[in-house]
Structure formats: C-alpha cells, structure tokens
PDB file of N, CA and C in Angstrom:
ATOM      1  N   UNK A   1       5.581 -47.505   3.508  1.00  0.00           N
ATOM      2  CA  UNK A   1       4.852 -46.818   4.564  1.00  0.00           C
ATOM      3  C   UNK A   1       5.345 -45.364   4.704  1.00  0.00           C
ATOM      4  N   UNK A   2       6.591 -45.244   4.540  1.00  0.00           N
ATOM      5  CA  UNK A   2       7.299 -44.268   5.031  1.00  0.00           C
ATOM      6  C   UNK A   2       6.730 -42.979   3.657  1.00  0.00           C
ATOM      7  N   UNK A   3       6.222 -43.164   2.519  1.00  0.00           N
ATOM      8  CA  UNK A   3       5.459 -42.553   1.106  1.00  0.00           C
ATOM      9  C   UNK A   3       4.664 -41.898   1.928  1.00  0.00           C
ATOM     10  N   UNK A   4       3.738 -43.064   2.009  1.00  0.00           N
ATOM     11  CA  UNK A   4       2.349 -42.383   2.781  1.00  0.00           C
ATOM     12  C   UNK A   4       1.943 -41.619   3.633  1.00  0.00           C
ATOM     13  N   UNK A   5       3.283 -41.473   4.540  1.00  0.00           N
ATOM     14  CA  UNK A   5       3.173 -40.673   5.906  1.00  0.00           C
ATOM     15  C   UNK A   5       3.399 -39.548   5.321  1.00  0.00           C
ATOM     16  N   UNK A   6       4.913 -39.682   4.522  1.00  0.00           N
ATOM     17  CA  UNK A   6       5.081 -38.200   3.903  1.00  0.00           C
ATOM     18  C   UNK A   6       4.302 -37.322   3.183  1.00  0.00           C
ATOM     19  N   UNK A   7       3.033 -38.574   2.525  1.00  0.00           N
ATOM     20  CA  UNK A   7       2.234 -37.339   1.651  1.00  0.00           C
ATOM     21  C   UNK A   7       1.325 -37.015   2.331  1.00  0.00           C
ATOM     22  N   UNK A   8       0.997 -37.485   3.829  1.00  0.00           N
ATOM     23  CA  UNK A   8       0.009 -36.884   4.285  1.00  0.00           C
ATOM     24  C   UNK A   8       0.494 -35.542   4.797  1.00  0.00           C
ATOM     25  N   UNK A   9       1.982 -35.610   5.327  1.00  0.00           N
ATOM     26  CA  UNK A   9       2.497 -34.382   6.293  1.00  0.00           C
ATOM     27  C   UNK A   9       2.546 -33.195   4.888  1.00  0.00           C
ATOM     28  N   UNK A  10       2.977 -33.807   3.697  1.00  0.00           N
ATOM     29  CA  UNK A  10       2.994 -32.554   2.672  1.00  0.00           C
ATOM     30  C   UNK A  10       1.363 -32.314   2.523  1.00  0.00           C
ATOM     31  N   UNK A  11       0.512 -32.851   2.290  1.00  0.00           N
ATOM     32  CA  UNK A  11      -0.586 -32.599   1.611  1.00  0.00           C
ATOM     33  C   UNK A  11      -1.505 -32.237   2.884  1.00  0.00           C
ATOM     34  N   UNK A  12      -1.418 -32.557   3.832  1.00  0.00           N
ATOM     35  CA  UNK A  12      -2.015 -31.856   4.858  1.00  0.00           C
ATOM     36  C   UNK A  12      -1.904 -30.588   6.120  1.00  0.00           C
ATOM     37  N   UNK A  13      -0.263 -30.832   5.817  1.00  0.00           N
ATOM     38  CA  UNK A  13       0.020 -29.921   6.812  1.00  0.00           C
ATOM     39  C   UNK A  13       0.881 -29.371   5.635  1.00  0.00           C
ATOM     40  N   UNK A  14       0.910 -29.297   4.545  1.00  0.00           N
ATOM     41  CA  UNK A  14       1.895 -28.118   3.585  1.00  0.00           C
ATOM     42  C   UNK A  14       3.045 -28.109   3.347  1.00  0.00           C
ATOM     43  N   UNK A  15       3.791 -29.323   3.808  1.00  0.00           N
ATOM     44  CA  UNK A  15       5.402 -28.886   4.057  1.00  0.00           C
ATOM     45  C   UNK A  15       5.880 -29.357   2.637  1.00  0.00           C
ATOM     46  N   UNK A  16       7.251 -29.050   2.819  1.00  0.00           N
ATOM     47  CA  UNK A  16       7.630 -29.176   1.308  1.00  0.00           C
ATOM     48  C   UNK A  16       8.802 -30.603   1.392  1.00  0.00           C
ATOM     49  N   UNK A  17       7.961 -31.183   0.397  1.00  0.00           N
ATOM     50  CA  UNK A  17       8.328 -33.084   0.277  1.00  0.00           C
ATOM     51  C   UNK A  17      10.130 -33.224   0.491  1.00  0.00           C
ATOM     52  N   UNK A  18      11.063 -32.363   0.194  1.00  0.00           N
ATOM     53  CA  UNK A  18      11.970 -32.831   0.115  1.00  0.00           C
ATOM     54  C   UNK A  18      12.923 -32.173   1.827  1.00  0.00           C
ATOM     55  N   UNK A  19      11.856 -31.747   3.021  1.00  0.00           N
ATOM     56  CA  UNK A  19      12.731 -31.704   4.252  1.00  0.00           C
ATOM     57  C   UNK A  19      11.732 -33.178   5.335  1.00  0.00           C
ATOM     58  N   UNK A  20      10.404 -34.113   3.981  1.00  0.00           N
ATOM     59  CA  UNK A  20      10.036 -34.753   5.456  1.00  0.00           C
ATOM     60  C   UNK A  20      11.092 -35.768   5.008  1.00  0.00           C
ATOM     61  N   UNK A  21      11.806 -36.391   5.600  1.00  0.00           N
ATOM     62  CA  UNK A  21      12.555 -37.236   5.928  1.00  0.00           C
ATOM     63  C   UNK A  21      12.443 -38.153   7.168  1.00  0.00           C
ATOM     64  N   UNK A  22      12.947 -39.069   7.315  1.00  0.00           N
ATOM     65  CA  UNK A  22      12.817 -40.259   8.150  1.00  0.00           C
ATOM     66  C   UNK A  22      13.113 -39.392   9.709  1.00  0.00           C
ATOM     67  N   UNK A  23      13.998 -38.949   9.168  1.00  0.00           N
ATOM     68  CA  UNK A  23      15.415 -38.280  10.887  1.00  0.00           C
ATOM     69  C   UNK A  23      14.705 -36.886  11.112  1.00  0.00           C
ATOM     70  N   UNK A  24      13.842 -36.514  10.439  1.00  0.00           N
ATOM     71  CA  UNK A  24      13.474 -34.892  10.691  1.00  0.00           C
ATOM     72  C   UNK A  24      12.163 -34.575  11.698  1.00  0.00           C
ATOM     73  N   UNK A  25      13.106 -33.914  12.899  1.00  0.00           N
ATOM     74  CA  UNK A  25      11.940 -33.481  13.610  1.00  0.00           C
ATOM     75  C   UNK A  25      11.032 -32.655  13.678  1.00  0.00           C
ATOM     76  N   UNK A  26       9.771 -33.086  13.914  1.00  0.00           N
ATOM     77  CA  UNK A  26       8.629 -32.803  13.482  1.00  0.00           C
ATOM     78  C   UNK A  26       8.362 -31.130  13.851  1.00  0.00           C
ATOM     79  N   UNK A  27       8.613 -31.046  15.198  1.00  0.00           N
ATOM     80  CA  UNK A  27       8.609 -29.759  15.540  1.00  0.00           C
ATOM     81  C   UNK A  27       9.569 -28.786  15.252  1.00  0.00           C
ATOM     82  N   UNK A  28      10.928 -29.525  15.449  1.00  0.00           N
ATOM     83  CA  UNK A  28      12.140 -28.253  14.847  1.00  0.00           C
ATOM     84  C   UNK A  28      12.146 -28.385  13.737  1.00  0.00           C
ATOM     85  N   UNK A  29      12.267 -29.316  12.841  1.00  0.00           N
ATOM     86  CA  UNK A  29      12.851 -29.426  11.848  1.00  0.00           C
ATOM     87  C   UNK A  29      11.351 -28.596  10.693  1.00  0.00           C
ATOM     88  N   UNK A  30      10.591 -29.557  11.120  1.00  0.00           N
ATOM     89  CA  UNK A  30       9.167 -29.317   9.949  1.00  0.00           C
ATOM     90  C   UNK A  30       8.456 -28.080  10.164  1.00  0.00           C
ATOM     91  N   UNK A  31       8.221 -27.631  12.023  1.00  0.00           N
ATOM     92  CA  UNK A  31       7.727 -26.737  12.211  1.00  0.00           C
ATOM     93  C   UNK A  31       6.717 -26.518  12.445  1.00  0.00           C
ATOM     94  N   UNK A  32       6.258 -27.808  12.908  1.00  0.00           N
ATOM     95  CA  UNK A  32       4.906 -28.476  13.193  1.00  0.00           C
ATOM     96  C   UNK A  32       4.250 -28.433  14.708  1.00  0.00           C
ATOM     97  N   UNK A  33       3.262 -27.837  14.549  1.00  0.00           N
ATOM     98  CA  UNK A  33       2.582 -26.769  16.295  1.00  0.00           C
ATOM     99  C   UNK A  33       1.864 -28.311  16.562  1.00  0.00           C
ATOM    100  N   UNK A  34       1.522 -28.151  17.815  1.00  0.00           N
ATOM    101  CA  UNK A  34       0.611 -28.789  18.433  1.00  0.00           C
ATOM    102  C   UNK A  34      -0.680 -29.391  17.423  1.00  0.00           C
ATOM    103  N   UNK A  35      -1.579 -28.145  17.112  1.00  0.00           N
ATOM    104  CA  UNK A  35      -2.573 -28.210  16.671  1.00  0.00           C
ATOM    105  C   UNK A  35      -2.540 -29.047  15.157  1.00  0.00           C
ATOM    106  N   UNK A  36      -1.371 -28.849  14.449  1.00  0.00           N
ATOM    107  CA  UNK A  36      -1.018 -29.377  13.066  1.00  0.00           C
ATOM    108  C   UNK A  36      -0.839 -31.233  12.990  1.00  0.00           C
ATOM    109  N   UNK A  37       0.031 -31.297  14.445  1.00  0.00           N
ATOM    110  CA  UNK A  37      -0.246 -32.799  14.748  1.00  0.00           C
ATOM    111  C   UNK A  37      -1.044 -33.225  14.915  1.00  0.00           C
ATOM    112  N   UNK A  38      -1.987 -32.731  16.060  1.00  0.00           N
ATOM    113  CA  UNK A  38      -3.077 -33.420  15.927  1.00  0.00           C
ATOM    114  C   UNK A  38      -4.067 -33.797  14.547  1.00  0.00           C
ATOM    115  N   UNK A  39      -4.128 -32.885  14.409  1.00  0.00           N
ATOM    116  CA  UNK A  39      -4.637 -32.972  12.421  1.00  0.00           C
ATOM    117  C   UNK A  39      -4.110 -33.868  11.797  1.00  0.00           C
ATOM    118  N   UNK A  40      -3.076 -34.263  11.840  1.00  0.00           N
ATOM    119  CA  UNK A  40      -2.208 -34.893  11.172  1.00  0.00           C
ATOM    120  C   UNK A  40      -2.348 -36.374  11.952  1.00  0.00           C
ATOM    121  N   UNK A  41      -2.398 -36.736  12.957  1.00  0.00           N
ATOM    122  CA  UNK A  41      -2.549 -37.982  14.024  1.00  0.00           C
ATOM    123  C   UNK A  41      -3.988 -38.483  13.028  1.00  0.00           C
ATOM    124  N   UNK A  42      -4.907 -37.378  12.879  1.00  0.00           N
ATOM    125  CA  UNK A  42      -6.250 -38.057  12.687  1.00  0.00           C
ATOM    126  C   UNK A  42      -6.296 -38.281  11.074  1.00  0.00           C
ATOM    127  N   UNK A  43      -5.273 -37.430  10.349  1.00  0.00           N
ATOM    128  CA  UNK A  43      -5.345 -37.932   8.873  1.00  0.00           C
ATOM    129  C   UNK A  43      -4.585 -39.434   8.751  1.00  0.00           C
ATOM    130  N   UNK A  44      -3.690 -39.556  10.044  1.00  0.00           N
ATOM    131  CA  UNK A  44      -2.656 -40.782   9.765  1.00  0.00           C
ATOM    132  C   UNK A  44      -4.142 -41.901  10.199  1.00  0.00           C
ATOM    133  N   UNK A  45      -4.409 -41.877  11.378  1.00  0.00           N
ATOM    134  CA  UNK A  45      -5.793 -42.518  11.774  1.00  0.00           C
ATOM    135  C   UNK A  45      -7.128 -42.856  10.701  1.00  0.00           C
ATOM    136  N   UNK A  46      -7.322 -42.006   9.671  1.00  0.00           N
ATOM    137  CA  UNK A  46      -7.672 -42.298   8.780  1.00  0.00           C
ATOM    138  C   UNK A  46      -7.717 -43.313   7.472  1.00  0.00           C
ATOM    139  N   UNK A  47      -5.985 -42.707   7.027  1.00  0.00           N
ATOM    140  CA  UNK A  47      -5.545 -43.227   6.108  1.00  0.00           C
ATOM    141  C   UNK A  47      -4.768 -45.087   6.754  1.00  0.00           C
ATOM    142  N   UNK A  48      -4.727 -45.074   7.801  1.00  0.00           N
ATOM    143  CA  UNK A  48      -4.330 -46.317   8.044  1.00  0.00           C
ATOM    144  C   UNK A  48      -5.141 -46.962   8.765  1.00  0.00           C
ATOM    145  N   UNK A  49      -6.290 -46.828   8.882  1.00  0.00           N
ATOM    146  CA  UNK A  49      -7.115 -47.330   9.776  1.00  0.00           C
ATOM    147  C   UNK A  49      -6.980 -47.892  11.051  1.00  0.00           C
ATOM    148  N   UNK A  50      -5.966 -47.314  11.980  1.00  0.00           N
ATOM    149  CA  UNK A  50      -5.778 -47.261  13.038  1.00  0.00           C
ATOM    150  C   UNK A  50      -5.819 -46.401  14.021  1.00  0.00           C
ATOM    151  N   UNK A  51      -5.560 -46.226  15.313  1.00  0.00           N
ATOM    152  CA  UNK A  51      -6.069 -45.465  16.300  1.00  0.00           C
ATOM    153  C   UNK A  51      -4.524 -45.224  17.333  1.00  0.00           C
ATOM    154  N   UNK A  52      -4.441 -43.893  17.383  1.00  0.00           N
ATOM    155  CA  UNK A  52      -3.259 -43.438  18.067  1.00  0.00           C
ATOM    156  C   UNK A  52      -3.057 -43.664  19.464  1.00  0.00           C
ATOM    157  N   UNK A  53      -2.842 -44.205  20.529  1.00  0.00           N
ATOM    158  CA  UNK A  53      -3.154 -44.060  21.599  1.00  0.00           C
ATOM    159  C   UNK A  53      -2.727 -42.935  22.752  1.00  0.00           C
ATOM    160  N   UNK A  54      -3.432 -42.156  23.047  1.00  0.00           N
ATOM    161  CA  UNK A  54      -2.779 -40.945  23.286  1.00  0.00           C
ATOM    162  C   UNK A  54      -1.908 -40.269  24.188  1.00  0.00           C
ATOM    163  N   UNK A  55      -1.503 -41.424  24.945  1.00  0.00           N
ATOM    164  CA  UNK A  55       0.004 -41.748  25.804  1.00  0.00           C
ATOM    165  C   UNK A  55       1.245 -41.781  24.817  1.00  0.00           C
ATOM    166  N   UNK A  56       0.503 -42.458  23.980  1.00  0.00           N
ATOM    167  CA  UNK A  56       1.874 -42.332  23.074  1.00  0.00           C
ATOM    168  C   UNK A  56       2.959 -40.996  22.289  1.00  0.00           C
ATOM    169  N   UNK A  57       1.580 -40.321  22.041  1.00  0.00           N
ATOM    170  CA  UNK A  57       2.259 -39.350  21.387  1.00  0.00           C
ATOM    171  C   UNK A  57       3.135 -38.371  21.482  1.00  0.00           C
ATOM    172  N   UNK A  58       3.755 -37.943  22.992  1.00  0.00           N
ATOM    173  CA  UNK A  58       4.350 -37.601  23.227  1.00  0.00           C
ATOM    174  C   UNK A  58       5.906 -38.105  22.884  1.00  0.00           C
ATOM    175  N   UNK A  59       6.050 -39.435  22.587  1.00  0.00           N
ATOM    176  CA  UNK A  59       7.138 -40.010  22.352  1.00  0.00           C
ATOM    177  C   UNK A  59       7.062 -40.107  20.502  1.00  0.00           C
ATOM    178  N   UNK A  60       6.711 -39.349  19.857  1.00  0.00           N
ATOM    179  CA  UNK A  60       6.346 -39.186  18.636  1.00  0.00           C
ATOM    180  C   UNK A  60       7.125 -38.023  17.874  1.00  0.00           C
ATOM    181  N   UNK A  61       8.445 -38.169  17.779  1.00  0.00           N
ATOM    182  CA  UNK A  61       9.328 -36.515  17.823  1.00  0.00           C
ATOM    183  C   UNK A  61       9.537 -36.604  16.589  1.00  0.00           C
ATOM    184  N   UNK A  62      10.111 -38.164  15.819  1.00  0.00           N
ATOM    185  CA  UNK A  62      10.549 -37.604  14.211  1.00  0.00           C
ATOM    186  C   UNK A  62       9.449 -38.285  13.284  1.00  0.00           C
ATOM    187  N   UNK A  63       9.788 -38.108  11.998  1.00  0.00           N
ATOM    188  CA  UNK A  63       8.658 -38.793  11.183  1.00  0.00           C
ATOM    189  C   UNK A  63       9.037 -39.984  11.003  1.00  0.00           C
ATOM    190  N   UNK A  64      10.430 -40.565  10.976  1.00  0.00           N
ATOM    191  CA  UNK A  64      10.091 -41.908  11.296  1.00  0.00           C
ATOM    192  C   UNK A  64       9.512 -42.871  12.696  1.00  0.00           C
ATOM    193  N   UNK A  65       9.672 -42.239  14.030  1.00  0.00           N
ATOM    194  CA  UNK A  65       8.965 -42.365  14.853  1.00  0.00           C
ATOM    195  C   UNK A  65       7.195 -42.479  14.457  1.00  0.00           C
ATOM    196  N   UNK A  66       6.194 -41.900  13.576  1.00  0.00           N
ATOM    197  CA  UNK A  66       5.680 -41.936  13.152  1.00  0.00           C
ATOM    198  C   UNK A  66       5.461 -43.461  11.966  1.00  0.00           C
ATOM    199  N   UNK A  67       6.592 -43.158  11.144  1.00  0.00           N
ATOM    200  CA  UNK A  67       6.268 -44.462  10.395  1.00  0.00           C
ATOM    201  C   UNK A  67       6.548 -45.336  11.496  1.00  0.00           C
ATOM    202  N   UNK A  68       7.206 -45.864  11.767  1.00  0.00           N
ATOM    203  CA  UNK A  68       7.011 -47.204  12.867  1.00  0.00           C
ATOM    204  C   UNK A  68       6.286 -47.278  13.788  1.00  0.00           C
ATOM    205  N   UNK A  69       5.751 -46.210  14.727  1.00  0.00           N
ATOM    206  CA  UNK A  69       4.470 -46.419  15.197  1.00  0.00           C
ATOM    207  C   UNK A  69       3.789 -47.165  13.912  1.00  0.00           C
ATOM    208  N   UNK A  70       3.129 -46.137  12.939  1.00  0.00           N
ATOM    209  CA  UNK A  70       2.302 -46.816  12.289  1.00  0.00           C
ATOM    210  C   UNK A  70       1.943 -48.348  11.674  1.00  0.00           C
ATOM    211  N   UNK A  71       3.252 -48.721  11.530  1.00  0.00           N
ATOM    212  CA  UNK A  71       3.914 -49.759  11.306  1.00  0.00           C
ATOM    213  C   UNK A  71       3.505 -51.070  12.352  1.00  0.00           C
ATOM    214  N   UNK A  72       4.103 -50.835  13.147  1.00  0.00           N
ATOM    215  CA  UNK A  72       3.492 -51.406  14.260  1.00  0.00           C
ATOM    216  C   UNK A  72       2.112 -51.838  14.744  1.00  0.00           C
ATOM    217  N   UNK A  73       1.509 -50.656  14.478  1.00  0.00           N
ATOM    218  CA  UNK A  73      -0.116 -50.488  14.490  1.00  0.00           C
ATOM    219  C   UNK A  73      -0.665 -51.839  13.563  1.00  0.00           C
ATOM    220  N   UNK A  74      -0.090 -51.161  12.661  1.00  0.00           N
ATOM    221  CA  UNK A  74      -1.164 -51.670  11.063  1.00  0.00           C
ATOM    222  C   UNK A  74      -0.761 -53.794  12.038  1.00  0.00           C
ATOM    223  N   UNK A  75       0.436 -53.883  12.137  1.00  0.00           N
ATOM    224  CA  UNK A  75       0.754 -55.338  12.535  1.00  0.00           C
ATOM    225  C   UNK A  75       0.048 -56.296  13.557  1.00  0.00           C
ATOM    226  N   UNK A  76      -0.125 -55.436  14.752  1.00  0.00           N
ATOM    227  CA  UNK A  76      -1.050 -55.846  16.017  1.00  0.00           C
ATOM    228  C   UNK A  76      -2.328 -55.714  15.075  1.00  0.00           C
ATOM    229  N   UNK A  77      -2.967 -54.823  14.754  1.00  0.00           N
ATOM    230  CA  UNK A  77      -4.550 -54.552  13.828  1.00  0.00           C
ATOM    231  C   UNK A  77      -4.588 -55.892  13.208  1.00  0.00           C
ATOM    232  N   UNK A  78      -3.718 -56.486  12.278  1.00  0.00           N
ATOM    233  CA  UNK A  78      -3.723 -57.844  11.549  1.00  0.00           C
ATOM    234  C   UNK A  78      -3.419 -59.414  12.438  1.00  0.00           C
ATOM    235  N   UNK A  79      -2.449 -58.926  13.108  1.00  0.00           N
ATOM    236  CA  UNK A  79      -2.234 -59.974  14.161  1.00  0.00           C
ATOM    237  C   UNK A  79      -3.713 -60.772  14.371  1.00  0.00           C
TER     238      UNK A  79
END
C-alpha cells in the first residue's frame, strides 16, 4: 500500500521518490500546500476506490498516516 501512495504523491504532486517516506511530513517535510492535498486526497480516492471523510483530514500529517487511513478504508469497504 505504502508503493502506491508514494507514486501517487511523486507522480502527482512531483516530489522526489526518495524523501516520501512513511515518517515524512507532508507539509514540512514534502512541502505540500493545501491545494496539492486536496489533489492528492482525490487521486488517493480514485486510485483506491474509497472516499476521504473530511473530518478526517486534518489528522492526516505524515504519509504513513495516509497509508493507514487508506488501509483502513480499503478494510471497512470489504468488510
């Protein structure tokens, strides 16, 4: 899971594959605005066929926060 997230944050939002990491925050670390997340919420929404809920995202700081949301998601979706 944790692949997939990363190639969306490189291939959609540009960053360079070897700072997304599990522990790296999205905003300090990656450099990632408001507007780039959201983009990025709806490519993850896409590619996993799930739906962000938008309370959540505020609690959404590193990219593994991201993979396990998603994670999570994809589980309840199958449940």
């Amino acid at each position: 899971m944790f692949e997939r997230v990363r190639k969306i944050i490189v291939e959609e939002l540009g960053r360079d594959e070897s700072d997304v990491k599990p522990d790296a925050d999205l905003r300090n670390d990656l450099g990632i605005s408001s507007l780039e997340f959201l983009n990025a919420v709806i490519a993850f929404e896409d590619e996993f066929g799930i739906s962000f809920d938008e309370n959540d995202l505020d609690g959404l700081v590193t990219v593994g926060d991201i993979v396990d949301y998603v994670e999570n998601k994809a589980v309840c979706k199958n449940a």
